[in-house]
Protein backbone atom coordinates (compact mmCIF):
# COMPACT_ATOMS: atom_id res chain seq x y z
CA UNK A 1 -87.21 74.45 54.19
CA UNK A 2 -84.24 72.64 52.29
CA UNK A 3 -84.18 69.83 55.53
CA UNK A 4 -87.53 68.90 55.59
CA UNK A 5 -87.74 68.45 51.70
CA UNK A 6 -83.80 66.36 51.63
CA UNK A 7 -85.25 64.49 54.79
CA UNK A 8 -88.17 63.33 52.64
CA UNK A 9 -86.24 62.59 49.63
CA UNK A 10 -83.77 60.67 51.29
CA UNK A 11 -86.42 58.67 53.29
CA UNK A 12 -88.16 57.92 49.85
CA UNK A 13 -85.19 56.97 48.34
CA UNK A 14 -84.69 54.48 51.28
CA UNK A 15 -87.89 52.92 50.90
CA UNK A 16 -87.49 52.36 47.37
CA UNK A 17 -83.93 50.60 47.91
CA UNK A 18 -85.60 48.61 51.08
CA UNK A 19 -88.47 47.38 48.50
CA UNK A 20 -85.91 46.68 46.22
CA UNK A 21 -83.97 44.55 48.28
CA UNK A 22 -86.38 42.78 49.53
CA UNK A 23 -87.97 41.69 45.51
CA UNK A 24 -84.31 40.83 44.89
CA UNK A 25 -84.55 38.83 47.89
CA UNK A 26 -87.87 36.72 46.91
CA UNK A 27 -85.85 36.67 43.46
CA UNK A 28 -82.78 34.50 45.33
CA UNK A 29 -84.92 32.64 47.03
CA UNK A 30 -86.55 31.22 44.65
CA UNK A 31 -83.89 30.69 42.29
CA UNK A 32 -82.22 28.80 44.85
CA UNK A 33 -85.38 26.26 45.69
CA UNK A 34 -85.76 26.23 41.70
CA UNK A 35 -82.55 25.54 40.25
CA UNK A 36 -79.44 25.11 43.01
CA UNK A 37 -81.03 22.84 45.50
CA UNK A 38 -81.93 20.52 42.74
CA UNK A 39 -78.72 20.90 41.10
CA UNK A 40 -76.87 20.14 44.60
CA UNK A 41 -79.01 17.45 45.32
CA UNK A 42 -78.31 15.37 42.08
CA UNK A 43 -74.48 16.02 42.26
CA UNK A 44 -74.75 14.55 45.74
CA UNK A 45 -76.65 11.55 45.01
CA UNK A 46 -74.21 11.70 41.97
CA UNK A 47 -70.99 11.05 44.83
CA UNK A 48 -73.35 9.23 46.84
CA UNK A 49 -72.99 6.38 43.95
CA UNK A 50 -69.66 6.95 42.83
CA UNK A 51 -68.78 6.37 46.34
CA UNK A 52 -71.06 3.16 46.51
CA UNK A 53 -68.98 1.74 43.56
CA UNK A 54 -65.63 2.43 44.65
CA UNK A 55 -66.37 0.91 48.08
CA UNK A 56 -67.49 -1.98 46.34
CA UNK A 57 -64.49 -2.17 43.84
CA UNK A 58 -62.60 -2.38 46.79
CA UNK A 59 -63.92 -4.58 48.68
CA UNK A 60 -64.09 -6.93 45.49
CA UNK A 61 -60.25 -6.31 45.34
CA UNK A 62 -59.47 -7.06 48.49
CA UNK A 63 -61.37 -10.16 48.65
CA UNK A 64 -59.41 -11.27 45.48
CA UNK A 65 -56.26 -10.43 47.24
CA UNK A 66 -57.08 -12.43 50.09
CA UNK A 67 -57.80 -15.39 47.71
CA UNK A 68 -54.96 -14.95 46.08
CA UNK A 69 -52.49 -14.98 49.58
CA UNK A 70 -54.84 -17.83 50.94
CA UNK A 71 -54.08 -19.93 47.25
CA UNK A 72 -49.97 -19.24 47.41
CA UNK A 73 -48.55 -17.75 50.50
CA UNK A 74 -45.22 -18.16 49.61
CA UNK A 75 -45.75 -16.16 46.98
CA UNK A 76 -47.36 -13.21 48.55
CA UNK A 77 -44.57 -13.62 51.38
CA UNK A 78 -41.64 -13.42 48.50
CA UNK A 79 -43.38 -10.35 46.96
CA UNK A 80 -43.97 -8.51 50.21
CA UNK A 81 -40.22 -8.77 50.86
CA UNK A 82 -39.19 -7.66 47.30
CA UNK A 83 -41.77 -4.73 48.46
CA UNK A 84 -39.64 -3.99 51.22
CA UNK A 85 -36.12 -4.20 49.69
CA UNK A 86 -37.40 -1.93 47.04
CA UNK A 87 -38.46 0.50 49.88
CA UNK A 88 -35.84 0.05 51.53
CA UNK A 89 -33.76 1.22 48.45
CA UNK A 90 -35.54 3.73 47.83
CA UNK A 91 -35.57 5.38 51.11
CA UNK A 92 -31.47 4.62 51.27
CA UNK A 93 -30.57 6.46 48.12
């Protein structure tokens, strides 16, 4: 008689820790369509923009760069080789 009454016990027990798991569950799921999607949404629009302005730093840079070689190019030449002997050095010592 000791099965029979374990057997039952055991398959209560698992029903309780099945419903329990599953309200846990709903609990998860809605946390994460309350709160994290949101949150990861904003931090990505968040990089979205950062990335936006850096992109458009850059290209402002580079535009004033190529002013700036277009203007004096004997300039830009001279410091592109005092780049390269400074390299150069570098990589020699």
């Amino acid at each position: 008689m000791q099965a029979p009454q374990t057997e039952g016990l055991v398959n209560a027990i698992a029903a309780d820790a099945s419903d329990e798991i599953a309200r846990l569950r709903e609990k998860v799921e809605l946390l994460m369509s309350e709160r994290v999607t949101p949150a990861v949404s904003a931090v990505a629009a968040e990089v979205g923009a950062a990335a936006a302005s850096a992109r458009d730093t850059m290209r402002g840079q580079a535009d004033r760069l190529e002013g700036a070689v277009k203007e004096q190019p004997f300039v830009a030449i001279g410091l592109a080789a005092l780049a390269g002997f400074l390299v150069a050095s570098l990589i020699r010592r």
